[in-house]
Protein backbone atom coordinates (compact mmCIF):
# COMPACT_ATOMS: atom_id res chain seq x y z
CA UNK A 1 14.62 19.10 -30.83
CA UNK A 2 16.87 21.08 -28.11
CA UNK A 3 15.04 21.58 -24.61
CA UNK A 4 13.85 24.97 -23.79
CA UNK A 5 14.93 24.25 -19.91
CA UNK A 6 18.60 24.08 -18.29
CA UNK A 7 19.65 20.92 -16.90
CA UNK A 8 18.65 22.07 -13.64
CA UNK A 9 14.91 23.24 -14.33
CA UNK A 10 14.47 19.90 -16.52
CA UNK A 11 15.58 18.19 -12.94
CA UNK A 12 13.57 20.03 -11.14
CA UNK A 13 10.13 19.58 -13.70
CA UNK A 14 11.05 15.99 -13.97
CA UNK A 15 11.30 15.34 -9.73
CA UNK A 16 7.87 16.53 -9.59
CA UNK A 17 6.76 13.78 -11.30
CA UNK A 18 5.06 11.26 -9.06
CA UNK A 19 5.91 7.55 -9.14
CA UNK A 20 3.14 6.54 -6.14
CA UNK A 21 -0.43 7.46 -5.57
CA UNK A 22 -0.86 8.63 -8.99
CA UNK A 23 -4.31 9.75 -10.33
CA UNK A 24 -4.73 6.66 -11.76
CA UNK A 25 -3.34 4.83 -9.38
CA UNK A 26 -5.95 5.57 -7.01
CA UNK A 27 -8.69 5.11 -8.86
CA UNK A 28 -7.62 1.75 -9.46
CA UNK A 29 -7.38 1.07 -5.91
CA UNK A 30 -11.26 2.44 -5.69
CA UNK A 31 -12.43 0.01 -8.31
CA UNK A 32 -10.59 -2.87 -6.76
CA UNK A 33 -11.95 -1.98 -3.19
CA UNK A 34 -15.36 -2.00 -4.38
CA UNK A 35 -15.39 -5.65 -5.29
CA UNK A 36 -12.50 -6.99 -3.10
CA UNK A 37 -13.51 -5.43 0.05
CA UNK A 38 -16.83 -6.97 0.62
CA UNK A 39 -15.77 -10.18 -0.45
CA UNK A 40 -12.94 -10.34 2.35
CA UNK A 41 -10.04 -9.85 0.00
CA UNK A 42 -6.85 -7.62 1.47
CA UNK A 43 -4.08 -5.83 -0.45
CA UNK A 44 -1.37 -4.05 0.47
CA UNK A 45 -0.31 -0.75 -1.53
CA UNK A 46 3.60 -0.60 -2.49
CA UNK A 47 4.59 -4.02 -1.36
CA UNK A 48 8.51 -3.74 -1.44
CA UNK A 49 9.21 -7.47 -0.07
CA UNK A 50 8.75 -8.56 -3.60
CA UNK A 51 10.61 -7.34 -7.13
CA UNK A 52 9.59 -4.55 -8.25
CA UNK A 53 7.09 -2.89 -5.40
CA UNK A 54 4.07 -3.94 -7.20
CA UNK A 55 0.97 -1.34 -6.87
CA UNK A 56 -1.33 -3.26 -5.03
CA UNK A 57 -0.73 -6.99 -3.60
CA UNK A 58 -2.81 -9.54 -2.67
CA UNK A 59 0.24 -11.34 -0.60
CA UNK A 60 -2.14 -14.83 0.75
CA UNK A 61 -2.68 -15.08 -3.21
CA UNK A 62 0.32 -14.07 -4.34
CA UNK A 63 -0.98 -11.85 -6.79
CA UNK A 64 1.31 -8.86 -7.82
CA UNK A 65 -0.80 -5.95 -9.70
CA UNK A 66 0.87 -3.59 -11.40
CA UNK A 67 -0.91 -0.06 -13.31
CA UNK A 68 1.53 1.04 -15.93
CA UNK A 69 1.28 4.19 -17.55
CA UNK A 70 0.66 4.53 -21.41
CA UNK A 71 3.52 6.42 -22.10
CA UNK A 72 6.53 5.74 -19.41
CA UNK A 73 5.70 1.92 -19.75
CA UNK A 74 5.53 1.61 -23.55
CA UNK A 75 1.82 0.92 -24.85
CA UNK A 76 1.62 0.85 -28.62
CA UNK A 77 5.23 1.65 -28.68
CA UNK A 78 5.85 1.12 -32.08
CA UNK A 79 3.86 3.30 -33.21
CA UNK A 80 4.91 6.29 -30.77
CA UNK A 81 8.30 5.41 -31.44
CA UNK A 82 8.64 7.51 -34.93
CA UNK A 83 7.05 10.43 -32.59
CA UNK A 84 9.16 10.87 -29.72
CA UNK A 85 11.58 13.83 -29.70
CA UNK A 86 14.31 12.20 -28.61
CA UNK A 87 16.38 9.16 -28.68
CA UNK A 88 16.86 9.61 -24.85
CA UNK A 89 12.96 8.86 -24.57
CA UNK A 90 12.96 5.67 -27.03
CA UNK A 91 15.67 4.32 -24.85
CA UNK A 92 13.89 4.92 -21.36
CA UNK A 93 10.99 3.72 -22.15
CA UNK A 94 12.87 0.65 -23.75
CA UNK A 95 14.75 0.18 -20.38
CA UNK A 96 11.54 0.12 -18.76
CA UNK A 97 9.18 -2.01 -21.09
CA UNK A 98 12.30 -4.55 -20.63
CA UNK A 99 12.66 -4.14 -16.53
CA UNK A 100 8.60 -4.76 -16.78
CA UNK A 101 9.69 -7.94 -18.40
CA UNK A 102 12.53 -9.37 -16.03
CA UNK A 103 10.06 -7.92 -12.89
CA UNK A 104 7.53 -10.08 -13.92
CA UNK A 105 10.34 -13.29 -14.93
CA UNK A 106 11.43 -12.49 -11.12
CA UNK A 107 8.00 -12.96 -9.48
CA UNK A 108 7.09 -15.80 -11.68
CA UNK A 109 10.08 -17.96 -10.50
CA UNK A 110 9.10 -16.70 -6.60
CA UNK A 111 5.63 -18.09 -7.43
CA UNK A 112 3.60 -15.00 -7.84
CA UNK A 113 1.43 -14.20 -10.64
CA UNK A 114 2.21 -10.76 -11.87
CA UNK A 115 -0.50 -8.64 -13.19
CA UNK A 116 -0.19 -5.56 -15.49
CA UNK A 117 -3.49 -2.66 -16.33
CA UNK A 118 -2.77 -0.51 -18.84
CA UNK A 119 -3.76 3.39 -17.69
CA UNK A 120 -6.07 3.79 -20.52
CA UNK A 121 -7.95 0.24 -19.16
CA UNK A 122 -9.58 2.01 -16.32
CA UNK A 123 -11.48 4.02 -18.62
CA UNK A 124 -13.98 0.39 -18.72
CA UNK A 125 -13.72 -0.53 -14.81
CA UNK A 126 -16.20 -3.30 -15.19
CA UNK A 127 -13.64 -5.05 -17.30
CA UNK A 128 -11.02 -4.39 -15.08
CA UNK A 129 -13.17 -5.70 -12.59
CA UNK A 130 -13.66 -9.06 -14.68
CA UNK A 131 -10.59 -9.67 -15.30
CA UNK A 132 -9.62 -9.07 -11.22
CA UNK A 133 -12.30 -11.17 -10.72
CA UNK A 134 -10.90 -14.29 -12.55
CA UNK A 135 -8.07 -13.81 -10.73
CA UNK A 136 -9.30 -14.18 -7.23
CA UNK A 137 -11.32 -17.03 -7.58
């Protein structure tokens, strides 16, 4: 399948896309501070003094929460695999399912406890909320 875009419009599309304060980025952050806030618990957004900048972190805890999309991050993968247009897009998301992995490797071995939400997970907050919970205590 050939792009209907030059180089430079493709660049330009692609830039636009956001990496922080996504749409579903923030609504995570509005589920969490529902339950964390009252309780006392603190995170910080974007925390770049550990491997890969997790979303949200909860640094006394050392809990790293990341919210990865469906698509860039490689749910049900092989499945959408056979689908994608091009090999350019089987090996990005590849590169990024297996950075996801060393990320996590990398915080383990610092003694955090990385923690990954789909996208499609915050369609049921109160089991993202669950799970969270379990976590904290």
């Amino acid at each position: 399948m050939t792009d209907i875009f030059t180089k430079e419009k493709r660049s330009e599309i692609m830039s636009r896309i956001r990496g922080k304060n996504t749409k579903v980025e923030v609504a995570l952050r509005k589920i969490v501070s529902s339950y964390c806030y009252p309780l006392g618990y603190r995170y910080r957004k974007h925390y770049k003094k550990v491997p890969g900048s997790p979303d949200m972190a909860f640094v006394s805890m050392k809990i790293a929460v990341f919210l990865d999309g469906d698509f860039w991050h490689g749910y049900n993968f092989q499945n959408r695999r056979k689908k994608l247009p091009k090999k350019y897009w089987v090996a990005k998301i590849e590169e990024n399912m297996r950075r996801d992995r060393r990320m996590d490797a990398r915080l383990r071995r610092m003694g955090w406890k990385p923690v990954r939400f789909w996208e499609h997970n915050l369609k049921n907050p109160k089991r993202v909320l669950r799970r969270l919970e379990k976590l904290l205590k």
